[in-house]
N, C-alpha and C. Protein backbone atom coordinates (compact mmCIF):
# COMPACT_ATOMS: atom_id res chain seq x y z
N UNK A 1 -82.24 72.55 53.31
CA UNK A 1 -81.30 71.50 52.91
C UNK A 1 -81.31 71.34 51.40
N UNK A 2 -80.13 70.75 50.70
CA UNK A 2 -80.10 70.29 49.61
C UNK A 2 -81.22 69.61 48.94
N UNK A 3 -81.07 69.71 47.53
CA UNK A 3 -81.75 68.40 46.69
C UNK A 3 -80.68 68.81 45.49
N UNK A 4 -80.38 67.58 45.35
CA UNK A 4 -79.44 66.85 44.40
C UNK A 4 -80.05 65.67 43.38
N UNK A 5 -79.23 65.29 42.31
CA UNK A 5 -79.64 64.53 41.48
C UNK A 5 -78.03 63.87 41.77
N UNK A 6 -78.64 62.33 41.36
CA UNK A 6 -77.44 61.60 41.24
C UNK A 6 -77.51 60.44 40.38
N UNK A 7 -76.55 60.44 39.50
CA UNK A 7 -76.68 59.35 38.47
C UNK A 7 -75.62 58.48 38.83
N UNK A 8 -75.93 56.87 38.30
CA UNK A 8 -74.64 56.20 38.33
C UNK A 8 -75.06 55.36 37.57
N UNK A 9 -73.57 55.36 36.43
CA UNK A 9 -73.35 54.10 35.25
C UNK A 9 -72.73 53.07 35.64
N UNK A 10 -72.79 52.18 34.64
CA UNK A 10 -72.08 50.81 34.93
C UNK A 10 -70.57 51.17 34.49
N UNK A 11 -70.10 52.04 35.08
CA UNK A 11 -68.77 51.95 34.89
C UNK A 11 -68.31 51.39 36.11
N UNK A 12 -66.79 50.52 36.40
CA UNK A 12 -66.30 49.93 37.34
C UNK A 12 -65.91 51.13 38.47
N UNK A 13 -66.29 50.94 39.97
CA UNK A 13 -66.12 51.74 40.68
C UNK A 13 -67.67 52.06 41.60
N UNK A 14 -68.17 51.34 41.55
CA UNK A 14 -69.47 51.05 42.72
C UNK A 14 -69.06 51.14 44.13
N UNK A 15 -68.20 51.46 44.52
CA UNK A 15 -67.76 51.74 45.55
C UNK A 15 -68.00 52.94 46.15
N UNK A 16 -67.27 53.79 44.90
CA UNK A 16 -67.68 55.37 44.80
C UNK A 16 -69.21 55.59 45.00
N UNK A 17 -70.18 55.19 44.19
CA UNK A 17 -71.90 55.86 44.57
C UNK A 17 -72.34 55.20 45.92
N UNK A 18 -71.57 54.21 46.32
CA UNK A 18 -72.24 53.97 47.77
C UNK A 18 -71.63 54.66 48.85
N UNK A 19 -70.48 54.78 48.71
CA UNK A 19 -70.15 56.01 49.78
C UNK A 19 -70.38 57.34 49.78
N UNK A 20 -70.46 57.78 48.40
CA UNK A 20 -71.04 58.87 47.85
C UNK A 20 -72.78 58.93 48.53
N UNK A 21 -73.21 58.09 48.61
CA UNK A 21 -75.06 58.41 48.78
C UNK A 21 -75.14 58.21 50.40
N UNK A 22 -74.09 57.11 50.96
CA UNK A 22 -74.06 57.02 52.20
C UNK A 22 -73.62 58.75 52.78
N UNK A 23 -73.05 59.19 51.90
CA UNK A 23 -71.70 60.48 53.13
C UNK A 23 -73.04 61.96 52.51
N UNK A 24 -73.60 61.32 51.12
CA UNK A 24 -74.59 62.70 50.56
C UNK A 24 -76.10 62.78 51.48
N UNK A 25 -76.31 61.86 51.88
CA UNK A 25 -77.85 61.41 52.22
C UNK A 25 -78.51 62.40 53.68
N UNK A 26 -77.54 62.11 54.56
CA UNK A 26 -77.47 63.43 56.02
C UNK A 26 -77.70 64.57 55.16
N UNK A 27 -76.98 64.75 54.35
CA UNK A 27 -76.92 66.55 53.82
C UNK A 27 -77.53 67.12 53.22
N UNK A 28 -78.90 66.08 52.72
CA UNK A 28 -79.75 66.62 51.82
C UNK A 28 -81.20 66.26 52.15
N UNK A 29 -82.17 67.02 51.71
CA UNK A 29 -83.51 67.13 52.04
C UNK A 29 -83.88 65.91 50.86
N UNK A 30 -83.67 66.01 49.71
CA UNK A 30 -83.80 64.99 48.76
C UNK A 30 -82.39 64.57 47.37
N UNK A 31 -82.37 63.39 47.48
CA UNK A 31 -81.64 62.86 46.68
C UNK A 31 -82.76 61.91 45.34
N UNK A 32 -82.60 62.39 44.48
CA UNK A 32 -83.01 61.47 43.21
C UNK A 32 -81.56 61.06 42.38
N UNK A 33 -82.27 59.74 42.48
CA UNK A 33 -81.17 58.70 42.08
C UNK A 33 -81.69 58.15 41.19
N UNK A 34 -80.66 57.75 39.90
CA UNK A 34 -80.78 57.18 38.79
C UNK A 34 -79.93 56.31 38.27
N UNK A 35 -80.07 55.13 38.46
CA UNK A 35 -79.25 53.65 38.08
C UNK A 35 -79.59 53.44 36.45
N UNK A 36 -78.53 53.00 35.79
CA UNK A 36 -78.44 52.81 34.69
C UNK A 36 -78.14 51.33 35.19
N UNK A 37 -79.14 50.32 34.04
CA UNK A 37 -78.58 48.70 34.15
C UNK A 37 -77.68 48.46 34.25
N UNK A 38 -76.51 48.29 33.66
CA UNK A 38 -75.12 48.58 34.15
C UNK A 38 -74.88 48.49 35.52
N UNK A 39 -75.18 49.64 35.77
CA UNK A 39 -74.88 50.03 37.31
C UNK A 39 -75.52 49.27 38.23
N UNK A 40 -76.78 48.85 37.92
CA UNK A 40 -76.80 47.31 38.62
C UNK A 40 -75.98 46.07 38.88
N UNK A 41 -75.61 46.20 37.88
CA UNK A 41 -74.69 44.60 37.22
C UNK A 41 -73.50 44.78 37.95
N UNK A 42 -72.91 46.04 37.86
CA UNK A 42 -71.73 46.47 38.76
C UNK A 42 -71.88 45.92 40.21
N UNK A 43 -72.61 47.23 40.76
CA UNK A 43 -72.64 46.98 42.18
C UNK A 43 -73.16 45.20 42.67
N UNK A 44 -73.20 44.54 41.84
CA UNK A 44 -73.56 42.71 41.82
C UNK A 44 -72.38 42.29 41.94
N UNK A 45 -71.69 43.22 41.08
CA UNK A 45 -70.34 42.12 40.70
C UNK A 45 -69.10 42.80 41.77
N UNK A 46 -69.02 44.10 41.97
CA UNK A 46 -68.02 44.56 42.58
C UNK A 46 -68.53 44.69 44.09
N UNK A 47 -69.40 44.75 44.60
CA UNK A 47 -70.10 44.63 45.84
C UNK A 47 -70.61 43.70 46.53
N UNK A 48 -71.28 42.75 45.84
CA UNK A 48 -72.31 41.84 46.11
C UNK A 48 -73.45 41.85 46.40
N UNK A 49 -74.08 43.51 46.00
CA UNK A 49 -75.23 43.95 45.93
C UNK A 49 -76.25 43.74 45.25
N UNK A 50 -77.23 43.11 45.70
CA UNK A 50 -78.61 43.28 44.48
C UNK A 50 -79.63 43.92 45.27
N UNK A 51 -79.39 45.01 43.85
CA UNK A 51 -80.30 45.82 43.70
C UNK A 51 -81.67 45.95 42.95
N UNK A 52 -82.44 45.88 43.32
CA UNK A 52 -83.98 45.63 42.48
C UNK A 52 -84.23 46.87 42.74
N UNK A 53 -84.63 47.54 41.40
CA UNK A 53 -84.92 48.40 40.79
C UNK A 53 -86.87 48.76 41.37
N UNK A 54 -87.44 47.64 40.69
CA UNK A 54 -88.30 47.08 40.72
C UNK A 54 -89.39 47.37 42.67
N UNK A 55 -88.42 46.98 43.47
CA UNK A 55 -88.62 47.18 45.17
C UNK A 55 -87.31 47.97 45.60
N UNK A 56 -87.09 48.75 45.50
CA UNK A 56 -86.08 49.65 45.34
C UNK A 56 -86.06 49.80 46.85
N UNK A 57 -84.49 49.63 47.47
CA UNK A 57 -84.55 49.49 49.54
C UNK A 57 -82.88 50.03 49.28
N UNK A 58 -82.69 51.51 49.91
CA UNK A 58 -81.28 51.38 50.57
C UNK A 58 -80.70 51.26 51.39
N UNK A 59 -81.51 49.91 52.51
CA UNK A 59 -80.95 49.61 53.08
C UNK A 59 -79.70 48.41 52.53
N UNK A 60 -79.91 47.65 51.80
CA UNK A 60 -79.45 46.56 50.57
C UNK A 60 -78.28 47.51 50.63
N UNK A 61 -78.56 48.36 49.75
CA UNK A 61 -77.35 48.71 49.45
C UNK A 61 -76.06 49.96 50.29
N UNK A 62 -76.95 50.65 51.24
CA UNK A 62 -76.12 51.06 52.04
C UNK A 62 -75.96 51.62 53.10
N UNK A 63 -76.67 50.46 53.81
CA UNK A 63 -76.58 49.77 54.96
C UNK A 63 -78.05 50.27 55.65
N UNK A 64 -78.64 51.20 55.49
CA UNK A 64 -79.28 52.21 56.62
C UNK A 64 -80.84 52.60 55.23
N UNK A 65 -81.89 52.39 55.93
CA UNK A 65 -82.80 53.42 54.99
C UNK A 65 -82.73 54.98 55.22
N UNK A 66 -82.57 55.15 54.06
CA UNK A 66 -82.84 56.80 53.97
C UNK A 66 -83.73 57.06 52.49
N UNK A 67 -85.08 58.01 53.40
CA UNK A 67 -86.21 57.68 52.87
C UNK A 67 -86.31 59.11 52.25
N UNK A 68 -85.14 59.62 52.43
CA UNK A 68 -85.08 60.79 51.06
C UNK A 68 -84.21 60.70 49.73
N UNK A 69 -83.94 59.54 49.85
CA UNK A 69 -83.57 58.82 48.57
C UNK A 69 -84.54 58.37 47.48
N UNK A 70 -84.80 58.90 46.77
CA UNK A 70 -85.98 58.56 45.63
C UNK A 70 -84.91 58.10 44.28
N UNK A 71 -85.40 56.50 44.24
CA UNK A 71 -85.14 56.41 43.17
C UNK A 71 -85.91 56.33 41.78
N UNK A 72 -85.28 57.14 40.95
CA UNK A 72 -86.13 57.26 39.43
C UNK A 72 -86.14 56.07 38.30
N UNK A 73 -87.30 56.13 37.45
CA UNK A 73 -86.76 55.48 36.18
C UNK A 73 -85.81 55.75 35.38
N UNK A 74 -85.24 55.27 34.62
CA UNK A 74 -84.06 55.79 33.94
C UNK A 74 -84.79 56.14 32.81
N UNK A 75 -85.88 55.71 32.45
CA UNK A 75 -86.70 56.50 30.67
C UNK A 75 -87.63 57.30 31.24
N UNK A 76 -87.95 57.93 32.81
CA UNK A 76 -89.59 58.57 32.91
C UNK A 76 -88.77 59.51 32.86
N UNK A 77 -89.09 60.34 31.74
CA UNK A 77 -88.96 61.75 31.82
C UNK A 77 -89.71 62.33 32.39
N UNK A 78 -91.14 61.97 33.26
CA UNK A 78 -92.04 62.90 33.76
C UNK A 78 -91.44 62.55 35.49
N UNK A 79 -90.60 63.43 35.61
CA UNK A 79 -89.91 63.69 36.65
C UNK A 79 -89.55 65.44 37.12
N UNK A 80 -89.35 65.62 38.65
CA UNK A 80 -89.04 66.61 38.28
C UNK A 80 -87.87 67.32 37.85
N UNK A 81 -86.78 66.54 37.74
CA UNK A 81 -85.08 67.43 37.10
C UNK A 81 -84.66 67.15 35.93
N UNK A 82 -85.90 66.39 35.05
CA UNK A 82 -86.21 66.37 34.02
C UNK A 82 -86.67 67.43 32.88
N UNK A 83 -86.68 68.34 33.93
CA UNK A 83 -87.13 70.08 33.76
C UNK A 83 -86.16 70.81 34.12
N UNK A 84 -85.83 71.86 33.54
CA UNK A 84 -85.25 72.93 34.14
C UNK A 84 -86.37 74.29 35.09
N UNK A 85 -87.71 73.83 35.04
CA UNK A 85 -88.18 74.44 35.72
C UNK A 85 -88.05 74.49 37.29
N UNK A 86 -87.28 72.88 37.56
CA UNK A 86 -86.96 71.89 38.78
C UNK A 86 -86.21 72.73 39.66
N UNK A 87 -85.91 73.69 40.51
CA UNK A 87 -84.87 73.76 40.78
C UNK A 87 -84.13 72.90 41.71
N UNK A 88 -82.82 72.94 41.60
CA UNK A 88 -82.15 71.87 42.50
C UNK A 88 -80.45 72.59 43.12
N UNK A 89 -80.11 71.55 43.38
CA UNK A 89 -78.46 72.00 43.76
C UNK A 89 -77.29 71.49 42.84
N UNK A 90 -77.78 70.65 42.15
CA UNK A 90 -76.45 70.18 41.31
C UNK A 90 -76.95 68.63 41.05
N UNK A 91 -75.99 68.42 40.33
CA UNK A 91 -76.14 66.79 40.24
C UNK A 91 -74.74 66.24 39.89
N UNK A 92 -74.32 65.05 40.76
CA UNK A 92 -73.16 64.09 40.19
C UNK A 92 -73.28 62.89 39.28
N UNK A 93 -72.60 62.18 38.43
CA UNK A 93 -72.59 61.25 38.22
C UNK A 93 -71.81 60.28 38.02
N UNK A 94 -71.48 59.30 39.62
CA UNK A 94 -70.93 58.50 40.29
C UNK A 94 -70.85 57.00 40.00
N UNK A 95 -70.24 56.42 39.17
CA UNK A 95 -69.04 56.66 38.11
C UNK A 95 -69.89 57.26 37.39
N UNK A 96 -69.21 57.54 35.78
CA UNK A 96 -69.28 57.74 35.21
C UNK A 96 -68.53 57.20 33.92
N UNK A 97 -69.48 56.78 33.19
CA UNK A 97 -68.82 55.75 32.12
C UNK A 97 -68.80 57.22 31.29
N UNK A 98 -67.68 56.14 30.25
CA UNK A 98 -66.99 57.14 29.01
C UNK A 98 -68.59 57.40 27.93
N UNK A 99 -69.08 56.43 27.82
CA UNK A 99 -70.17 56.40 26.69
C UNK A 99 -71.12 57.76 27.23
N UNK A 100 -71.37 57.33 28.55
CA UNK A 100 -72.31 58.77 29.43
C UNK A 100 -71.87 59.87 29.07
N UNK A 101 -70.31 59.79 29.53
CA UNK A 101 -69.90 61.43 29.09
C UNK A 101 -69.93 61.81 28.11
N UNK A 102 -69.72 60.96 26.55
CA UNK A 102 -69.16 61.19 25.32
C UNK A 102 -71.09 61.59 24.91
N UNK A 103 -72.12 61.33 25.38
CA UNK A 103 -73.07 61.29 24.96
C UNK A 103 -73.62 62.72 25.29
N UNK A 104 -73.34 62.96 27.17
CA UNK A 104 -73.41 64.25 27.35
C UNK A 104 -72.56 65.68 26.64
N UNK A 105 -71.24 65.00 26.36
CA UNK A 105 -70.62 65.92 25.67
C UNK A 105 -71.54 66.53 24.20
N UNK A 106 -72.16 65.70 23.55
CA UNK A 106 -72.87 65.84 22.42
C UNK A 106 -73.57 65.71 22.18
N UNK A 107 -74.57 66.79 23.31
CA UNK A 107 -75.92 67.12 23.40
C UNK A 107 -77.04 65.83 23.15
N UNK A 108 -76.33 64.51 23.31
CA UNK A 108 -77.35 63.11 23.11
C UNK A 108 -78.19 63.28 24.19
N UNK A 109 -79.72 63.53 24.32
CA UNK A 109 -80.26 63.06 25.57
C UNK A 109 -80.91 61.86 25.50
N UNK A 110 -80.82 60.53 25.72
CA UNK A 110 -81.16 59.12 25.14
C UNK A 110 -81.60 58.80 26.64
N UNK A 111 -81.76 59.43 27.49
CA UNK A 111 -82.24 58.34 29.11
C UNK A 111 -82.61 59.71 29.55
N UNK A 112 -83.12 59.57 30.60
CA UNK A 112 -83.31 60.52 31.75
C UNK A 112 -81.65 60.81 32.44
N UNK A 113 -80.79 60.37 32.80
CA UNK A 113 -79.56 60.44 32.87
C UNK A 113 -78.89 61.45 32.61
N UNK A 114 -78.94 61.56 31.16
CA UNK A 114 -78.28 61.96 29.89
C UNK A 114 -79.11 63.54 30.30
N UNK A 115 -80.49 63.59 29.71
CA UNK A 115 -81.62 64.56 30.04
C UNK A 115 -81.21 65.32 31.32
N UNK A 116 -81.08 64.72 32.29
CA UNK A 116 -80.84 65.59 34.04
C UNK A 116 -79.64 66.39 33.82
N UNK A 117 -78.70 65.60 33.08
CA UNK A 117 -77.52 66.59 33.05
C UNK A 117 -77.53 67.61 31.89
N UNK A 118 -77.87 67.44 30.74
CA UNK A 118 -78.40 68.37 29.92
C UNK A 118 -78.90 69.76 30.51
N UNK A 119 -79.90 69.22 31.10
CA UNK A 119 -80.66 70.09 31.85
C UNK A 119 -79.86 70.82 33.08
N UNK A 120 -79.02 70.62 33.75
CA UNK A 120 -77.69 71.15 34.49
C UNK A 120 -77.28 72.33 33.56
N UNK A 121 -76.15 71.56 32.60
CA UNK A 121 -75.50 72.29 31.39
C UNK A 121 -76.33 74.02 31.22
N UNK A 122 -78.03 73.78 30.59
CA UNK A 122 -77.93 74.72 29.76
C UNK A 122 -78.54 75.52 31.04
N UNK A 123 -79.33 75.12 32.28
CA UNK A 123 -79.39 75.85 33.18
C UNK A 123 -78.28 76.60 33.96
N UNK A 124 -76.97 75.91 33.74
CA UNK A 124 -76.04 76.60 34.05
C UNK A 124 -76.07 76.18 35.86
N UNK A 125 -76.27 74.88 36.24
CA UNK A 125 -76.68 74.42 37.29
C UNK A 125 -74.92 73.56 37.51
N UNK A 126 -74.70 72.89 38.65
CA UNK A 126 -73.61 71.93 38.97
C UNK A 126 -73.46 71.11 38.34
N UNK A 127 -72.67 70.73 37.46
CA UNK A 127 -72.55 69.12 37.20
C UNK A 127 -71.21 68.22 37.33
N UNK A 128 -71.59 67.87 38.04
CA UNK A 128 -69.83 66.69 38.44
C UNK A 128 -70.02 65.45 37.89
N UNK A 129 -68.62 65.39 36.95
CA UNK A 129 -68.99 63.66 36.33
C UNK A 129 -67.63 62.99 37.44
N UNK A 130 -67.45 62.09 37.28
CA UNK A 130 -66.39 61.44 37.87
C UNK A 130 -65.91 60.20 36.61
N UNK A 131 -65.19 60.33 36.36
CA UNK A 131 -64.98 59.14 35.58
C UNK A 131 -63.99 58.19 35.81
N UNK A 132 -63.70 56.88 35.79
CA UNK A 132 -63.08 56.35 36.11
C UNK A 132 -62.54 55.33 35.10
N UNK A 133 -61.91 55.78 33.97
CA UNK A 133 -61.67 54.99 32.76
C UNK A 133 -60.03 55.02 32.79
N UNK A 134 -59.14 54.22 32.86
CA UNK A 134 -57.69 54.16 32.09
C UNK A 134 -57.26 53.27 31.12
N UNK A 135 -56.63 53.32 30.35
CA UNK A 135 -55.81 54.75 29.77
C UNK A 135 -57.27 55.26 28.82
N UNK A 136 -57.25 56.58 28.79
CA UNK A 136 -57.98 57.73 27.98
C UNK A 136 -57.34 57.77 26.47
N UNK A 137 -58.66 57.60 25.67
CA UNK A 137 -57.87 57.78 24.15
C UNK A 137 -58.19 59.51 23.92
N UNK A 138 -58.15 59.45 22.79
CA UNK A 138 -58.34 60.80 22.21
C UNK A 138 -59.64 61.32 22.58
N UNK A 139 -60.63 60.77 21.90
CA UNK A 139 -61.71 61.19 21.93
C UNK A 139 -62.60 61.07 23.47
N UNK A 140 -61.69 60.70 23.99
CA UNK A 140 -62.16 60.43 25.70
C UNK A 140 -62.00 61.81 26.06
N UNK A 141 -60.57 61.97 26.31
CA UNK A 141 -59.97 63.16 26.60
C UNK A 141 -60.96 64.60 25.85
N UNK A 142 -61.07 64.15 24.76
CA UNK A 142 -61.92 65.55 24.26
C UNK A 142 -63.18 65.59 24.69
N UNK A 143 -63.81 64.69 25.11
CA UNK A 143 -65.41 64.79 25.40
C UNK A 143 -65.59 65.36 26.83
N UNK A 144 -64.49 64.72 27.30
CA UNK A 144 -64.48 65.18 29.23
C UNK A 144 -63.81 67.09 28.79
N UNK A 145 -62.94 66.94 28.10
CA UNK A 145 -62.34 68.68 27.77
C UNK A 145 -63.30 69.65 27.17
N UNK A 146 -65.03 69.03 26.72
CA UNK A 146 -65.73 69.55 26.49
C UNK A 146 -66.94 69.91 27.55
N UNK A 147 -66.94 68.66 28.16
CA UNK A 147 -67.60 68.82 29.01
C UNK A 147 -67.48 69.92 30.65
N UNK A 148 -66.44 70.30 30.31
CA UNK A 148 -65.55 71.40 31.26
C UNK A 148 -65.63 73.10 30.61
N UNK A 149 -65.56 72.72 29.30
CA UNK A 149 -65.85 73.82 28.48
C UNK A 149 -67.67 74.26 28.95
N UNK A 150 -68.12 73.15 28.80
CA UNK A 150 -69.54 73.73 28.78
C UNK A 150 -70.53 73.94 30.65
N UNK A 151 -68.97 73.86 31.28
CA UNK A 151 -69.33 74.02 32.41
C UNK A 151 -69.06 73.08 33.41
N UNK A 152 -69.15 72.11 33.38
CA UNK A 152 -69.21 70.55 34.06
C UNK A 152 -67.62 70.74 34.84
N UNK A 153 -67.79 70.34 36.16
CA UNK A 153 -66.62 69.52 36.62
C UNK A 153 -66.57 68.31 36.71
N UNK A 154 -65.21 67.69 36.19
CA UNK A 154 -64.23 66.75 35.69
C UNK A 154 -63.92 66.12 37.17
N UNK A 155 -64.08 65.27 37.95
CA UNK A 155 -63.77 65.08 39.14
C UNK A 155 -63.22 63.24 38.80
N UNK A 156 -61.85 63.37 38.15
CA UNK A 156 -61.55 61.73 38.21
C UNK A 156 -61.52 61.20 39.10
N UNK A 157 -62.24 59.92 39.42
CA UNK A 157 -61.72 58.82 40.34
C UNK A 157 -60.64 58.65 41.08
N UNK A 158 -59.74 59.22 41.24
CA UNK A 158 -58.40 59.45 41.43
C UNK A 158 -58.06 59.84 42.84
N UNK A 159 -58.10 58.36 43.74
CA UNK A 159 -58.31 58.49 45.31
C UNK A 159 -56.33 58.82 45.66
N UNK A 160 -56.51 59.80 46.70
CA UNK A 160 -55.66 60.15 47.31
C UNK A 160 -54.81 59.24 48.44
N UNK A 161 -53.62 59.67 48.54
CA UNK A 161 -52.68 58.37 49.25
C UNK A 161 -52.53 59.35 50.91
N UNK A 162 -52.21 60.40 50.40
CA UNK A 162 -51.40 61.74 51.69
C UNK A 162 -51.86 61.17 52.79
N UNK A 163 -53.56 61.15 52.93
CA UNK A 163 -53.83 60.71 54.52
C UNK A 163 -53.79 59.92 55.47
N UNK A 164 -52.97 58.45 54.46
CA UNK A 164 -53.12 57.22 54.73
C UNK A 164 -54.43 56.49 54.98
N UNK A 165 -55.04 56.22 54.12
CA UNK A 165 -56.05 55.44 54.31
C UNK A 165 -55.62 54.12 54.90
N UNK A 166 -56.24 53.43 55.72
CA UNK A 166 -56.29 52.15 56.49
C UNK A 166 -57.33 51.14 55.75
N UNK A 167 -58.45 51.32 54.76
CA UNK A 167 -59.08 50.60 54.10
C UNK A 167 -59.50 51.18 52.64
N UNK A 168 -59.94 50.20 52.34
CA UNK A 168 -60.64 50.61 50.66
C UNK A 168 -62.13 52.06 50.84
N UNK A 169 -62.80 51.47 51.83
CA UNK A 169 -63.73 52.64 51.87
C UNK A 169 -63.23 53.58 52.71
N UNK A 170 -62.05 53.83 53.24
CA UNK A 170 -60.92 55.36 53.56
C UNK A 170 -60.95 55.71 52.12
N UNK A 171 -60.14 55.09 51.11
CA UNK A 171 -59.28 55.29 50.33
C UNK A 171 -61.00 55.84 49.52
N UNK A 172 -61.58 55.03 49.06
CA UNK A 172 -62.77 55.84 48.00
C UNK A 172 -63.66 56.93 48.67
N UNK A 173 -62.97 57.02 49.75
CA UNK A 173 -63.70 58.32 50.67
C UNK A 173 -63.00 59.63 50.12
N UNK A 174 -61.71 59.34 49.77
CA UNK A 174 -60.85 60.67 49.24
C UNK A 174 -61.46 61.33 47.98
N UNK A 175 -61.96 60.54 47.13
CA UNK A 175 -62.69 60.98 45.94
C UNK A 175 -63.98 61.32 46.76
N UNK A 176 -65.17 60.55 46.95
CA UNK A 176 -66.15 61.16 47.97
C UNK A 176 -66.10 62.60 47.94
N UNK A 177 -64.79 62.81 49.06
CA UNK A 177 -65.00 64.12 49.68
C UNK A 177 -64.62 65.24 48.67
N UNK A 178 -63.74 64.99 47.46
CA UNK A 178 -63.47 65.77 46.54
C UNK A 178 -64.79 66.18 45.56
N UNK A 179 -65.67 65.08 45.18
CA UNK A 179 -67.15 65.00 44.92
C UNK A 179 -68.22 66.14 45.48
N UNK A 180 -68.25 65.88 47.22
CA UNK A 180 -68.98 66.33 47.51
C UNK A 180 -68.60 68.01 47.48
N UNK A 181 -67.47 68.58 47.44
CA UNK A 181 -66.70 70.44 48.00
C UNK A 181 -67.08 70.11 46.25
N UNK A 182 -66.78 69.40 45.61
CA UNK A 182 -67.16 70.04 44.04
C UNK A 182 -68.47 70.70 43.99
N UNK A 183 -69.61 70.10 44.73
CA UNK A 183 -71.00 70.26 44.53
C UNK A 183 -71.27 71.16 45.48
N UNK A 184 -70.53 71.71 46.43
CA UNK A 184 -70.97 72.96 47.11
C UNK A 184 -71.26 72.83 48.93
N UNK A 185 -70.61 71.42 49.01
CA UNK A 185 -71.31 70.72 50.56
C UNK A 185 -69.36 70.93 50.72
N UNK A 186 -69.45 71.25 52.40
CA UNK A 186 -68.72 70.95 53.28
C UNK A 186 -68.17 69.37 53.93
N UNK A 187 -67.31 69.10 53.84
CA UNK A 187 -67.21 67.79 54.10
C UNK A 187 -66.43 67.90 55.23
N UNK A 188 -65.88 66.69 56.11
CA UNK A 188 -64.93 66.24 56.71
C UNK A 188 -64.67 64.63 57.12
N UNK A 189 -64.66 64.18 55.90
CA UNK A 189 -64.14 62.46 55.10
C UNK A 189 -62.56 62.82 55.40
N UNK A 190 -61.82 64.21 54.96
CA UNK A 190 -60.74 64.24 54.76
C UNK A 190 -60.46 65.34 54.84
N UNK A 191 -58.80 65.43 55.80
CA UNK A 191 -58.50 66.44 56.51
C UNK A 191 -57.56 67.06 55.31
N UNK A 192 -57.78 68.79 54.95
CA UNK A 192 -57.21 69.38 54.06
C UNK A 192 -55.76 69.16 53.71
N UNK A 193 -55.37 69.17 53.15
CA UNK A 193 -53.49 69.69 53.03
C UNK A 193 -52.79 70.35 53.73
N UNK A 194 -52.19 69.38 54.61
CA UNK A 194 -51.21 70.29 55.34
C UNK A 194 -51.94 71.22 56.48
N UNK A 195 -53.45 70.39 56.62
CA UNK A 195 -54.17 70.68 57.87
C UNK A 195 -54.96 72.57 57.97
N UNK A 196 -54.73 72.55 56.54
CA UNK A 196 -55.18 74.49 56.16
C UNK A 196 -56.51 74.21 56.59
């Protein structure tokens, strides 16, 4: 089975990493997870989740324990995908704020976060950002157009209508499943185009 890395910023869209860890968690032998403060504050405000870092339980946050969920510090670099010696399967990062990307775009490693995906990049490993920012200025647009350059898939937020979703977690399931075929997993959240 898999092992994955998964980051998530305080960008708006906490919706996305909980269905994301709920639909990733079956499919993998281990998930390391990495919350940026932010991304606390989010899933508080857009969920009604509190999350303690501190006693760290996913059942809180989504719905069920799954005890191959390890969550990390966001500064211990003495981890293992903190290394490229680590091997792994990829890593997402569900949202993804503009500052994250613009930081990854330019080789900043300032968190373990920042570091895991670095470490993707020059290993030449998966990396899916998702971002969920509108409208994109310039330098948005160029950091994500770099980050594609240097390998990374670009996976916007950008939930699909075609299947008719019936709720909000249908509808953030469409990104989900675009997430997860980015990273190399088989899904069925959502039935292909035109049923191919």
């Amino acid at each position: 089975m898999a092992r994955i890395v998964v980051g998530v910023t305080g960008a708006s869209g906490a919706i996305y990493a909980q269905r994301f860890l709920m639909r990733a968690a079956p499919l993998c032998e281990r998930i390391h997870l990495i919350l940026s403060e932010q991304a606390v504050q989010v899933a508080q405000t857009e969920l009604g989740v509190e999350l303690d870092k501190g006693n760290f339980s996913t059942r809180a946050w989504l719905g069920a324990d799954f005890p191959n969920i390890q969550l990390l510090g966001d500064r211990d670099y003495f981890t293992p995908p903190a290394s490229g010696s680590y091997v792994h399967d990829g890593m997402t990062i569900i949202p993804c704020s503009m500052g994250t990307a613009g930081r990854i775009a330019n080789g900043i490693s300032d968190d373990l976060l920042t570091r895991c995906a670095d470490v993707c990049l020059k290993e030449g490993r998966r990396l899916v950002v998702v971002p969920r920012e509108m409208p994109m200025n310039a330098i948005m647009l160029r950091n994500l157009a770099t980050l594609a350059e240097a390998g990374a898939r670009v996976v916007p937020a950008c939930p699909a209508w075609y299947g008719r979703p019936q709720s909000l977690e249908e509808l953030a399931d469409t990104v989900v499943a675009r997430v997860l075929q980015a990273l190399g997993f088989e899904q069925n959240l959502v039935a292909p185009w035109m049923g191919g």
